[in-house]
Each structure stands twice: as C-alpha cells, then as structure tokens.
C-alpha atoms as a PDB file:
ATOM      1  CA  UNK A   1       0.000   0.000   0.000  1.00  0.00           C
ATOM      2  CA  UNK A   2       0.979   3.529  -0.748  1.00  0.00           C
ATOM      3  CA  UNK A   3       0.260   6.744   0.932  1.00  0.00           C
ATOM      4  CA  UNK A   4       0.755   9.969  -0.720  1.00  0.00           C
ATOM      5  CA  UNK A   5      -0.122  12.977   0.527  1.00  0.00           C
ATOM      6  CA  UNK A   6      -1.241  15.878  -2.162  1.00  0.00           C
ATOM      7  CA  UNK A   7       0.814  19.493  -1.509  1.00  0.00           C
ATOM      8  CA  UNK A   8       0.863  23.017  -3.480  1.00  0.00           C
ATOM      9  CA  UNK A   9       4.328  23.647  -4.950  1.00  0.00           C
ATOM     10  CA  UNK A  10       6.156  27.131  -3.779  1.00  0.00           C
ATOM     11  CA  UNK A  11       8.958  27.271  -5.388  1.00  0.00           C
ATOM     12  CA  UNK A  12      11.423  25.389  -6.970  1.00  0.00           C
ATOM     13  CA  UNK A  13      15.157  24.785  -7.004  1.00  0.00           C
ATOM     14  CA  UNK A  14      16.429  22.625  -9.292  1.00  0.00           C
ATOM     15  CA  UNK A  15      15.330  18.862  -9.068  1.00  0.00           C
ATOM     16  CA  UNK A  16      13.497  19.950  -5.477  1.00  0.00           C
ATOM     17  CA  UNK A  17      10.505  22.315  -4.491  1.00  0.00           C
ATOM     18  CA  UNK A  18       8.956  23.593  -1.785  1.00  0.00           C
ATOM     19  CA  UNK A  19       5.502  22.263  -1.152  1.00  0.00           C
ATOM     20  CA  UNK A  20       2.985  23.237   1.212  1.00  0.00           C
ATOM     21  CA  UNK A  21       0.765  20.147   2.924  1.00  0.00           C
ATOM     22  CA  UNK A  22      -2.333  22.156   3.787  1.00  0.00           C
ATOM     23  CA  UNK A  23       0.267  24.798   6.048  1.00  0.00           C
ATOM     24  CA  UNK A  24       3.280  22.485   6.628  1.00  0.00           C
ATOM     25  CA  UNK A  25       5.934  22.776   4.303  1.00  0.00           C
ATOM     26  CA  UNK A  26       8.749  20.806   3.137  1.00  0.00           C
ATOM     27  CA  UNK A  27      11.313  20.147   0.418  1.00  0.00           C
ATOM     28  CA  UNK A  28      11.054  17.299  -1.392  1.00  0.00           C
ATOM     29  CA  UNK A  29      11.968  15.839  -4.708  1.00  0.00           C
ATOM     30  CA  UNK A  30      10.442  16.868  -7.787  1.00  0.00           C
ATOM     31  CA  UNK A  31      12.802  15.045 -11.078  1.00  0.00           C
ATOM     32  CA  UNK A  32       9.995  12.622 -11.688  1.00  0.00           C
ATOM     33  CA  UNK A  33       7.169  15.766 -12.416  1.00  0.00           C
ATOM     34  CA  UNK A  34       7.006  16.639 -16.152  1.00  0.00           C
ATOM     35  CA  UNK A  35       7.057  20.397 -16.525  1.00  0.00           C
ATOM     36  CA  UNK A  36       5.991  21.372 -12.686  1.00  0.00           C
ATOM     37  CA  UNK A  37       4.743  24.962 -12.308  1.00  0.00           C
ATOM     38  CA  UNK A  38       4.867  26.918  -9.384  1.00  0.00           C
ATOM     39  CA  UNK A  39       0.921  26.984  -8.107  1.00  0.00           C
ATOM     40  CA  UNK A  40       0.048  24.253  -9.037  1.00  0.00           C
ATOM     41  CA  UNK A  41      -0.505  20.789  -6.983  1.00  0.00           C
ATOM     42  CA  UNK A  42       1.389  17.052  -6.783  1.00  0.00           C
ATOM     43  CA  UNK A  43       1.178  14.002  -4.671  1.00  0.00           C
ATOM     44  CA  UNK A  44       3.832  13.412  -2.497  1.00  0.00           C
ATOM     45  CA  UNK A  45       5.365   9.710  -1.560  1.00  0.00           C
ATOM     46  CA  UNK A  46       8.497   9.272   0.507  1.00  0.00           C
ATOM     47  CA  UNK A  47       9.682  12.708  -0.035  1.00  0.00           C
ATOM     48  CA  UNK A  48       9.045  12.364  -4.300  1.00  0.00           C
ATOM     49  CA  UNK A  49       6.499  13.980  -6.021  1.00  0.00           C
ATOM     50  CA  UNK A  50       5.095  11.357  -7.956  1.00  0.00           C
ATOM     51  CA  UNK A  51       2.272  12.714  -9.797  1.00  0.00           C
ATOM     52  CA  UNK A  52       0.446  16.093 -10.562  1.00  0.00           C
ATOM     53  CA  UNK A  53      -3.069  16.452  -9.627  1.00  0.00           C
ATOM     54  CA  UNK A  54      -5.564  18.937 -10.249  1.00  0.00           C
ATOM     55  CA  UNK A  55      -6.680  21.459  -7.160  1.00  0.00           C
ATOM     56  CA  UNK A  56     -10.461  20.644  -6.470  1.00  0.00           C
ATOM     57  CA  UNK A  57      -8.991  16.815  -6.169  1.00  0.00           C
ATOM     58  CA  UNK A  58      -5.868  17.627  -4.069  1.00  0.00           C
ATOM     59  CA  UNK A  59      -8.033  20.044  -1.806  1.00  0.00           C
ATOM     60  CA  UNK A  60     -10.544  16.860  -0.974  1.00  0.00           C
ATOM     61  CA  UNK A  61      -7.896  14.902  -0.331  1.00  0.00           C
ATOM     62  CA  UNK A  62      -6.247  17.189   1.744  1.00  0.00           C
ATOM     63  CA  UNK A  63      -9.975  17.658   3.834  1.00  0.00           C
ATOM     64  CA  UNK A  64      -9.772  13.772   4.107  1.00  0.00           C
ATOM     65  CA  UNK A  65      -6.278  13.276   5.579  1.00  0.00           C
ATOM     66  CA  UNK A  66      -7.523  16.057   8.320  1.00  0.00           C
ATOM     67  CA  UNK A  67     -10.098  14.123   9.094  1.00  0.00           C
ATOM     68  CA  UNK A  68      -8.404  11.071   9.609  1.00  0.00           C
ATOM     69  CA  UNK A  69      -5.898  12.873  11.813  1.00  0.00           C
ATOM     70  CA  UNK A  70      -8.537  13.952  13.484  1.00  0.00           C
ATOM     71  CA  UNK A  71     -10.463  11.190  14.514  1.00  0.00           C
ATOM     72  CA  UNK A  72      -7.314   9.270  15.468  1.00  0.00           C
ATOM     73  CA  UNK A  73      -6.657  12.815  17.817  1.00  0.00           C
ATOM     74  CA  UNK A  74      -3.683  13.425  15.726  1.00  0.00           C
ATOM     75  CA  UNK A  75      -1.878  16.773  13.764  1.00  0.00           C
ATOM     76  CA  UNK A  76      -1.534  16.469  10.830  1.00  0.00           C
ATOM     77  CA  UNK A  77       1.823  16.976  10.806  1.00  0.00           C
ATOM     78  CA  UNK A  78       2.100  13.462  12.279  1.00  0.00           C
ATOM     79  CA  UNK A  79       0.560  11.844   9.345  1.00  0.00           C
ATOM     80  CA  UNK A  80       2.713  13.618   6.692  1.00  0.00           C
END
C-alpha cells in the first residue's frame, strides 16, 4: 500500500521544491514531475512527487487526511 499525501508547490530549485501540505511545508523531490509549475498541486510519496493532480482533487484529499488525523486525535503533521 501507498500513501501519498497531495501538496501546493512554492517554489522550486532545481530537481526539489517547496511544497505546502495544507500549512506544513517541506522540500522534497520533484525530477519525476514533467514540466511542474509553481501553483500548481502534486502528490507526495516518501519525499518524491510522484504525480500532478488537479486542485479541487488535491483540496478533498487534503480535507480527508484532516479528518483522519482527526479522529485518530492526531496533527496532521504526524501523518505527513
């Protein structure tokens, strides 16, 4: 099973971006992204970007992991 968590991409550097997870942010890898943009949103695995997603998709997904942070009385900086 994989989990991947979507993010917003700040900026990028290179092979690596920024990416905000819903107000948490971290670097992670972003060489496996065709053409990534600034703005716009990817799933996240084990620190790689593995896939772009649009925003109405990433921000349910995003509502979803709170909630199951939530019920298991979690941040969700502990599921990330």
């Amino acid at each position: 099973m994989c989990l991947a968590i979507p993010g917003k991409i700040l900026n990028i550097d290179g092979n690596s971006a920024l990416i905000d997870f819903d107000g948490i942010k971290q670097k992670v890898i972003i060489a496996l992204i065709q053409n990534p943009e600034v703005g716009k949103f990817v799933i996240v695995h084990a620190g790689y970007a593995i896939e772009m997603i649009n925003e109405k998709e990433a921000l349910e997904a995003i509502e979803q992991w709170k909630e199951i942070a939530e019920e298991q009385n979690l941040d969700l900086s502990d599921v990330l």
